[in-house]
Every structure is written in C-alpha cells, then in structure tokens.
PDB file of N, CA and C in Angstrom:
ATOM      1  N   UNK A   1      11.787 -16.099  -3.345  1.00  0.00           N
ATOM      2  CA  UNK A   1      11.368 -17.415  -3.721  1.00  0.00           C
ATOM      3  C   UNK A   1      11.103 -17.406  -5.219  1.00  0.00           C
ATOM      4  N   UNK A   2      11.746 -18.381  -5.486  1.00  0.00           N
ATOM      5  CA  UNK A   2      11.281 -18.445  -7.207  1.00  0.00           C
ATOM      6  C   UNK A   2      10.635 -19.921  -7.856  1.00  0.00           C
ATOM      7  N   UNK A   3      10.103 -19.619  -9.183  1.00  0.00           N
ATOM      8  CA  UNK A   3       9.622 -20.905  -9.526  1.00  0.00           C
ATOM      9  C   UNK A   3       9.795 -21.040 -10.796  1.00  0.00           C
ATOM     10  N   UNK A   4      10.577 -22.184 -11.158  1.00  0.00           N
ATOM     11  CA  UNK A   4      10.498 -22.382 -12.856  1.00  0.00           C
ATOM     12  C   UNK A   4      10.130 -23.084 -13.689  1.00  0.00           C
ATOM     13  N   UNK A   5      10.019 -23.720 -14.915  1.00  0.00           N
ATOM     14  CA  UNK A   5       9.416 -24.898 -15.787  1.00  0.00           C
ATOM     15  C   UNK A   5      10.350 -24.748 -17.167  1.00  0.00           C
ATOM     16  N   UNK A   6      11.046 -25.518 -17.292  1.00  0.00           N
ATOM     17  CA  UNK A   6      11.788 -25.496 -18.830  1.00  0.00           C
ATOM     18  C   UNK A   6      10.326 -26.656 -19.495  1.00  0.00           C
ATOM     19  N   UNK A   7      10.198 -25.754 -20.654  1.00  0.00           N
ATOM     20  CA  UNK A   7       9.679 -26.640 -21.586  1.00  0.00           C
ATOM     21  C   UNK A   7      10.433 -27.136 -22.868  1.00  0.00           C
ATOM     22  N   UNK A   8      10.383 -28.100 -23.739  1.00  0.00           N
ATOM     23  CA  UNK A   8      11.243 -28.839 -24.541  1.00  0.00           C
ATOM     24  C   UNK A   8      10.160 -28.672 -25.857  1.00  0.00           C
ATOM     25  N   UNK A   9      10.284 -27.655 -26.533  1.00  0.00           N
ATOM     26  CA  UNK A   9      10.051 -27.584 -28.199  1.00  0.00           C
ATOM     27  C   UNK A   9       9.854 -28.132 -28.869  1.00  0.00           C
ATOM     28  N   UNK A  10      11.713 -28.426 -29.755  1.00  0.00           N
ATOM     29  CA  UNK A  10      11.766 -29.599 -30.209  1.00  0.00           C
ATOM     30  C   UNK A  10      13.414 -29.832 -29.753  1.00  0.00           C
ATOM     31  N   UNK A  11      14.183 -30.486 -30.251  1.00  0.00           N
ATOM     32  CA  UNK A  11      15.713 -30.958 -29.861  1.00  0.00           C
ATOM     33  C   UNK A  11      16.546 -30.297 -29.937  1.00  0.00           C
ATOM     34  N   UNK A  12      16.289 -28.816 -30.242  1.00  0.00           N
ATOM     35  CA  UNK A  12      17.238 -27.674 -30.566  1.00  0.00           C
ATOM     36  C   UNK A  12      16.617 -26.644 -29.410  1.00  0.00           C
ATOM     37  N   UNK A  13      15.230 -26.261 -29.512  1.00  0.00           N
ATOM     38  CA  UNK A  13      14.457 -25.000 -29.003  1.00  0.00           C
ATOM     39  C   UNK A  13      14.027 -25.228 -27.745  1.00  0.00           C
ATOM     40  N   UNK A  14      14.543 -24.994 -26.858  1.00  0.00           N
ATOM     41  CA  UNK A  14      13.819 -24.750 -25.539  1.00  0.00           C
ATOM     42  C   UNK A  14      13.436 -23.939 -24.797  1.00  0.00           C
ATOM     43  N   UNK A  15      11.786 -23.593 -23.958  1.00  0.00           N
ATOM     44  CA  UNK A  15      11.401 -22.171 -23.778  1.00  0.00           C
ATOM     45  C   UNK A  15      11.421 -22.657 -21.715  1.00  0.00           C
ATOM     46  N   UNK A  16      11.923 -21.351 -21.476  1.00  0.00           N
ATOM     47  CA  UNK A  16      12.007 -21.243 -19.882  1.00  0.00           C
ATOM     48  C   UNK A  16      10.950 -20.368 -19.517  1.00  0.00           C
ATOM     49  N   UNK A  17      10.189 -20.595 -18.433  1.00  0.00           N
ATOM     50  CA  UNK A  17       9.525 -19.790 -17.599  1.00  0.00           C
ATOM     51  C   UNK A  17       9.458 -19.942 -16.036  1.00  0.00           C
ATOM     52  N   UNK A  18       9.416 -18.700 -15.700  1.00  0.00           N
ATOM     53  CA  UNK A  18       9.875 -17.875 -14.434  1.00  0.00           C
ATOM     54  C   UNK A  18       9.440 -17.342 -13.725  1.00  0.00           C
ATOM     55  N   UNK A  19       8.929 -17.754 -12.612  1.00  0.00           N
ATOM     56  CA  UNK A  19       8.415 -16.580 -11.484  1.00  0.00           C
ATOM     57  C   UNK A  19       9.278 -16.320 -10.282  1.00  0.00           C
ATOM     58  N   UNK A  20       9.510 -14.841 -10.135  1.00  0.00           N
ATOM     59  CA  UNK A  20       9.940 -15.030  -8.538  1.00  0.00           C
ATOM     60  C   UNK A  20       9.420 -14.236  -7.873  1.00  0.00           C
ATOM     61  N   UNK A  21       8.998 -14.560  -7.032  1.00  0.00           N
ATOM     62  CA  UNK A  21       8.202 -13.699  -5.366  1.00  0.00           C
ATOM     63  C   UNK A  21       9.118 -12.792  -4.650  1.00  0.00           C
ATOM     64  N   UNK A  22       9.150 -11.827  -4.439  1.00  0.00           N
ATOM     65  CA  UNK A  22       8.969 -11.004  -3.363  1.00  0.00           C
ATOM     66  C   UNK A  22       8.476 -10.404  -2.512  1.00  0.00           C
ATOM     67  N   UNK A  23       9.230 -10.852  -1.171  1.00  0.00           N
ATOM     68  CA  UNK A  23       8.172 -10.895   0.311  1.00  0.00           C
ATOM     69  C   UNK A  23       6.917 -11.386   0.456  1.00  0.00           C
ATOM     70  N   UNK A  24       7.097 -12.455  -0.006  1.00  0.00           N
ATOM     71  CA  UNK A  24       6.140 -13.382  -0.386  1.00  0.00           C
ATOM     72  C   UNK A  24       5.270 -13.684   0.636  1.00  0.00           C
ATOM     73  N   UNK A  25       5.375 -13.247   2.036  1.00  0.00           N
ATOM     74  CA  UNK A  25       4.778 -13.829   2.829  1.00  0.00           C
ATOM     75  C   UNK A  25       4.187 -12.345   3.506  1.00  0.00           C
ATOM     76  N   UNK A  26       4.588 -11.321   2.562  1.00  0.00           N
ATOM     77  CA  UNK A  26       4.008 -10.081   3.265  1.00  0.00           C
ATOM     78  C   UNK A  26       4.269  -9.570   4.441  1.00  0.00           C
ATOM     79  N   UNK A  27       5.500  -9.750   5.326  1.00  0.00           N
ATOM     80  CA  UNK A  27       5.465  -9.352   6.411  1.00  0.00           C
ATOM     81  C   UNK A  27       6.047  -8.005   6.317  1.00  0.00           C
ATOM     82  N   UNK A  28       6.350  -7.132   7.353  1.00  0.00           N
ATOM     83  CA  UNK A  28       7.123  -6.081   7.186  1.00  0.00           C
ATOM     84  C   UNK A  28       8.381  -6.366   7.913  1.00  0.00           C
ATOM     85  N   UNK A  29       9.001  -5.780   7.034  1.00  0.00           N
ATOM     86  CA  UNK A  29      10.706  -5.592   7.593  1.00  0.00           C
ATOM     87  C   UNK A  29      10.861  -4.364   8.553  1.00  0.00           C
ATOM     88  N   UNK A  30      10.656  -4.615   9.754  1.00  0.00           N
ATOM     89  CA  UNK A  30      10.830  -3.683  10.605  1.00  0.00           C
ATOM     90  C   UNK A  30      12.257  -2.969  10.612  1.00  0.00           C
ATOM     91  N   UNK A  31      12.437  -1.692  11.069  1.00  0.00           N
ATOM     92  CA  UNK A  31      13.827  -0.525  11.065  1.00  0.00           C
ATOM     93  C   UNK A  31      14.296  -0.892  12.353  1.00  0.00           C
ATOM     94  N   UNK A  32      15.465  -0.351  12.610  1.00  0.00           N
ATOM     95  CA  UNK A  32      15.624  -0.401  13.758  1.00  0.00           C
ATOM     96  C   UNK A  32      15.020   0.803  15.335  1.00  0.00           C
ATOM     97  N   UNK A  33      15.106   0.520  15.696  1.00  0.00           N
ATOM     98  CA  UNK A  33      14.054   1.339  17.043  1.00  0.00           C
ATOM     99  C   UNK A  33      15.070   2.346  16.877  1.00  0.00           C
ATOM    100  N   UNK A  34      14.634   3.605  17.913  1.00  0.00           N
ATOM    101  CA  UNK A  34      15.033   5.167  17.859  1.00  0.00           C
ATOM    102  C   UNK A  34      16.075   4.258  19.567  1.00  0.00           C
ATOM    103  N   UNK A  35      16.855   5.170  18.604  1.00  0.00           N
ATOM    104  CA  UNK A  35      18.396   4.846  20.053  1.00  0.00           C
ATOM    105  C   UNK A  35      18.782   6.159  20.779  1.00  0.00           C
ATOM    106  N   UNK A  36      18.404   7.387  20.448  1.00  0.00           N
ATOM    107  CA  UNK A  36      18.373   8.782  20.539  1.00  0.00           C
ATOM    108  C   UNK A  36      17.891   8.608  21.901  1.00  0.00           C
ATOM    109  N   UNK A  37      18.461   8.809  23.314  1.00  0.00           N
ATOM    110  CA  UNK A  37      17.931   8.869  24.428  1.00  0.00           C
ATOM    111  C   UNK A  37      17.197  10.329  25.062  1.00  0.00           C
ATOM    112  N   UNK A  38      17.991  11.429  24.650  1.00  0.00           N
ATOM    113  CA  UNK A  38      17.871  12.497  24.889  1.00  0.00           C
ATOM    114  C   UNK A  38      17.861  13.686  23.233  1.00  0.00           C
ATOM    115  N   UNK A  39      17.075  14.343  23.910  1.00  0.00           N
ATOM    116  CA  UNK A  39      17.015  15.625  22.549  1.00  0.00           C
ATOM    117  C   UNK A  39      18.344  16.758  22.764  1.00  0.00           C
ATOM    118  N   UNK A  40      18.265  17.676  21.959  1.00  0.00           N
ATOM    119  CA  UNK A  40      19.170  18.357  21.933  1.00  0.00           C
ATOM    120  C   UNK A  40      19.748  19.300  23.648  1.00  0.00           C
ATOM    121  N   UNK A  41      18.036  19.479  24.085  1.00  0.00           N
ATOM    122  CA  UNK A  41      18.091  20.618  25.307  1.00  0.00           C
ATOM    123  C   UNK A  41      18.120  19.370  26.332  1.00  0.00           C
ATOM    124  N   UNK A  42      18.005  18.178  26.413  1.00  0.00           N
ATOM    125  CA  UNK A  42      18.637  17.926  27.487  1.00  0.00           C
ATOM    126  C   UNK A  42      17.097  17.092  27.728  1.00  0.00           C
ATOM    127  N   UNK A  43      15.628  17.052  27.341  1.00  0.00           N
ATOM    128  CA  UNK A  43      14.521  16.463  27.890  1.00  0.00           C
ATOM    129  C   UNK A  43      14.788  14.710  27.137  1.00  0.00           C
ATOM    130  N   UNK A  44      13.563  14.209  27.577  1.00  0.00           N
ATOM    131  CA  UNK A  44      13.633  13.047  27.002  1.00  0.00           C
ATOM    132  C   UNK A  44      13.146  12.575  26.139  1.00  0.00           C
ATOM    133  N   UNK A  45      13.663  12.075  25.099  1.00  0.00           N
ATOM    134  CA  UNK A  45      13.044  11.442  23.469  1.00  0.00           C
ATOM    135  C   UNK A  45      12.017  10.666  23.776  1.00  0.00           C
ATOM    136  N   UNK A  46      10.903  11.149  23.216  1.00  0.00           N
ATOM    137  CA  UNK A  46       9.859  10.128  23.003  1.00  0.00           C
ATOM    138  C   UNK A  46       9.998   8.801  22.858  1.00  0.00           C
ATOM    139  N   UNK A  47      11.046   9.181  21.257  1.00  0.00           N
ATOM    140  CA  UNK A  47      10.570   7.560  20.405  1.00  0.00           C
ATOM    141  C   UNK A  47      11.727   6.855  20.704  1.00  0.00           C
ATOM    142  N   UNK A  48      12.601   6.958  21.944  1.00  0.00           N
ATOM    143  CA  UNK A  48      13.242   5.669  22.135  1.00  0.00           C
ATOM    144  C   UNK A  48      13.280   4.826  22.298  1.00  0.00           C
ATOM    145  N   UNK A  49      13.869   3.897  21.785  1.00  0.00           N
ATOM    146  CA  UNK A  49      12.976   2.826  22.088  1.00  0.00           C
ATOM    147  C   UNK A  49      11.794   2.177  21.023  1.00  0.00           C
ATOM    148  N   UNK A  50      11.229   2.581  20.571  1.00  0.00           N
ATOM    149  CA  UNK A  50      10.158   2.931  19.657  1.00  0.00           C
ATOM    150  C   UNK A  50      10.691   2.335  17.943  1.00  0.00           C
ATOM    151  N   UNK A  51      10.145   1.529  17.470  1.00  0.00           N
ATOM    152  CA  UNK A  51      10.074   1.514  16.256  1.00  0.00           C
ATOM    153  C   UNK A  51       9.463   2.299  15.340  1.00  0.00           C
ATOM    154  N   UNK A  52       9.782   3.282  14.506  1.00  0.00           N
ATOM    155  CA  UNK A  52       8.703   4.024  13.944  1.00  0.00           C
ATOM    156  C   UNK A  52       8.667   4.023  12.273  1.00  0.00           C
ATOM    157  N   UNK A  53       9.553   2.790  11.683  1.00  0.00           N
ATOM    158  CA  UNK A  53       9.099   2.953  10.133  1.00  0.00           C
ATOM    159  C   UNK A  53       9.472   1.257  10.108  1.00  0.00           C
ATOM    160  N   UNK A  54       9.166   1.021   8.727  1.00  0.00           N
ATOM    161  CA  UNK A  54       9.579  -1.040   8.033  1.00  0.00           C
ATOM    162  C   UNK A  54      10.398  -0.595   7.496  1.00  0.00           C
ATOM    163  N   UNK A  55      11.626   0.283   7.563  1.00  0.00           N
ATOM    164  CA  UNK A  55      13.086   0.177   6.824  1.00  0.00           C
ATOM    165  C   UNK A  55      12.602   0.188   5.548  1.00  0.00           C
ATOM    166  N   UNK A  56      11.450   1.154   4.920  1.00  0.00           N
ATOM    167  CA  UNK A  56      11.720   0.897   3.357  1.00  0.00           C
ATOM    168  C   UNK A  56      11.032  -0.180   2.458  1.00  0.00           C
ATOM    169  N   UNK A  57      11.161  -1.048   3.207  1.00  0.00           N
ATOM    170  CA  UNK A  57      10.325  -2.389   2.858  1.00  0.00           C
ATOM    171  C   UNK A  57       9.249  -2.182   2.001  1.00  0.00           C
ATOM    172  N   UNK A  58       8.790  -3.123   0.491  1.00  0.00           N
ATOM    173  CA  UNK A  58       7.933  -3.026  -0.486  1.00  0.00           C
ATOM    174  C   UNK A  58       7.006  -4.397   0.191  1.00  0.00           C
ATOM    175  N   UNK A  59       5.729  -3.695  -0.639  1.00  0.00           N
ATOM    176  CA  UNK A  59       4.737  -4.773  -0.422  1.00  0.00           C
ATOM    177  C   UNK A  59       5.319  -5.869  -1.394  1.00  0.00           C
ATOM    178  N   UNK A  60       4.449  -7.028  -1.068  1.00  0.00           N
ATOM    179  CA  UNK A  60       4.275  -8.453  -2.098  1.00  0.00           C
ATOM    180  C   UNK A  60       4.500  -7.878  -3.626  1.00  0.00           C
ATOM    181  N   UNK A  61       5.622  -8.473  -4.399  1.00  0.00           N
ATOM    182  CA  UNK A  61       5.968  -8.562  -6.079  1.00  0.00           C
ATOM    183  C   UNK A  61       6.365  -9.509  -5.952  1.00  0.00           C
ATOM    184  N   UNK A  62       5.784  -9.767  -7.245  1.00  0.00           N
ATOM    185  CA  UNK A  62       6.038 -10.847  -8.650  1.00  0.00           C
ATOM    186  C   UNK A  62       6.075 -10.460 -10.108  1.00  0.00           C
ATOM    187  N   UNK A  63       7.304 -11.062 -10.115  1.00  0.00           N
ATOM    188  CA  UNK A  63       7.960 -11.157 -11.364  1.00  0.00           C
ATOM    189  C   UNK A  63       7.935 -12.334 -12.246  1.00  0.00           C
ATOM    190  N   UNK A  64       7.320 -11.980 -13.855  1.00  0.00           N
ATOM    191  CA  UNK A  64       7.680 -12.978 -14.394  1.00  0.00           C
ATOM    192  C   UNK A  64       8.542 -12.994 -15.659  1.00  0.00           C
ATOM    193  N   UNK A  65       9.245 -14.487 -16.654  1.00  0.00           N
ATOM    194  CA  UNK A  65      10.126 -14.115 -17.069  1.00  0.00           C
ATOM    195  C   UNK A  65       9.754 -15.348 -18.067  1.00  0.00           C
ATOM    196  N   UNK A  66       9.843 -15.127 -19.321  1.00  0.00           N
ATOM    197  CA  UNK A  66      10.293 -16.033 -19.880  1.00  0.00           C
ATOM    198  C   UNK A  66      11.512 -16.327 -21.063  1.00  0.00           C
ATOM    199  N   UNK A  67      12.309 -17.352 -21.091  1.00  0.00           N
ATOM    200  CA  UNK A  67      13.446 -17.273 -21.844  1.00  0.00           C
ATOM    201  C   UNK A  67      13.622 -18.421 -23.031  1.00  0.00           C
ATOM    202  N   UNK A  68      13.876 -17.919 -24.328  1.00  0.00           N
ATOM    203  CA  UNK A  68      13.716 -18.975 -25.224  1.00  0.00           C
ATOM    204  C   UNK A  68      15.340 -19.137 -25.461  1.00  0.00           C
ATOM    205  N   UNK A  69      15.400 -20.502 -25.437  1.00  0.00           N
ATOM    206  CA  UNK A  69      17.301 -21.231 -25.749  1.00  0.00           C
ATOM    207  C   UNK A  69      16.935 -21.996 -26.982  1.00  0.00           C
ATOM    208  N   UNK A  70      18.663 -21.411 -27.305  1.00  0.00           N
ATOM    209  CA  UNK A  70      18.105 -22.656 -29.029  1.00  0.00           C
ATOM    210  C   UNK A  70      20.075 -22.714 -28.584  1.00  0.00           C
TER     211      UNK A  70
END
C-alpha cells in the first residue's frame, strides 16, 4: 500500500512525497504445511500436515521517499 502528495513550489519545481507500507496489516504469511508422510525408516512424520514456519515473511515496513522534479 502506498501513499503520496505532489507539492507545487513554484511553475517549474515540484517536490513528491512517498510512503509505502509493507504488510501493513501485520499478518503472517503462512508456508506451506509438511507434506512428508513418512520418514526415512518407514515411521510416521510428525509434522504432516503441520504448518511449521510464515515462509520468511517480514514484520510491518515503511518506507519513505521524497522526489524533487524541475
């Protein structure tokens, strides 16, 4: 999600500013579950089935930016 505001200088100079959100709403990006039914010797996998990480997923960032146009 992003957010911007051009401001107007004068008739030549114009300054931009910039925010954009990431995971803005904080949730986690869940991985996909353990698909591994069986272990090597033949017993049964715990975590099948099982979600056990957020794929990596970063907390809440924001970025900001500003850009001067002439």
């Amino acid at each position: 999600m992003s957010v911007g505001k051009k401001f107007r200088i004068t008739e030549r100079y114009n300054l931009e500013f910039r925010s954009e959100f990431f995971n803005f709403l904080n949730h986690p990006n869940f991985g996909l579950p353990g698909l591994r039914v069986f272990t090597r010797t033949g017993a049964l996998q715990p975590s099948v089935g099982k979600i056990l990480d957020t794929g990596g997923s970063t907390s809440r960032q924001v970025q900001f930016g500003l850009k001067l146009m002439f």
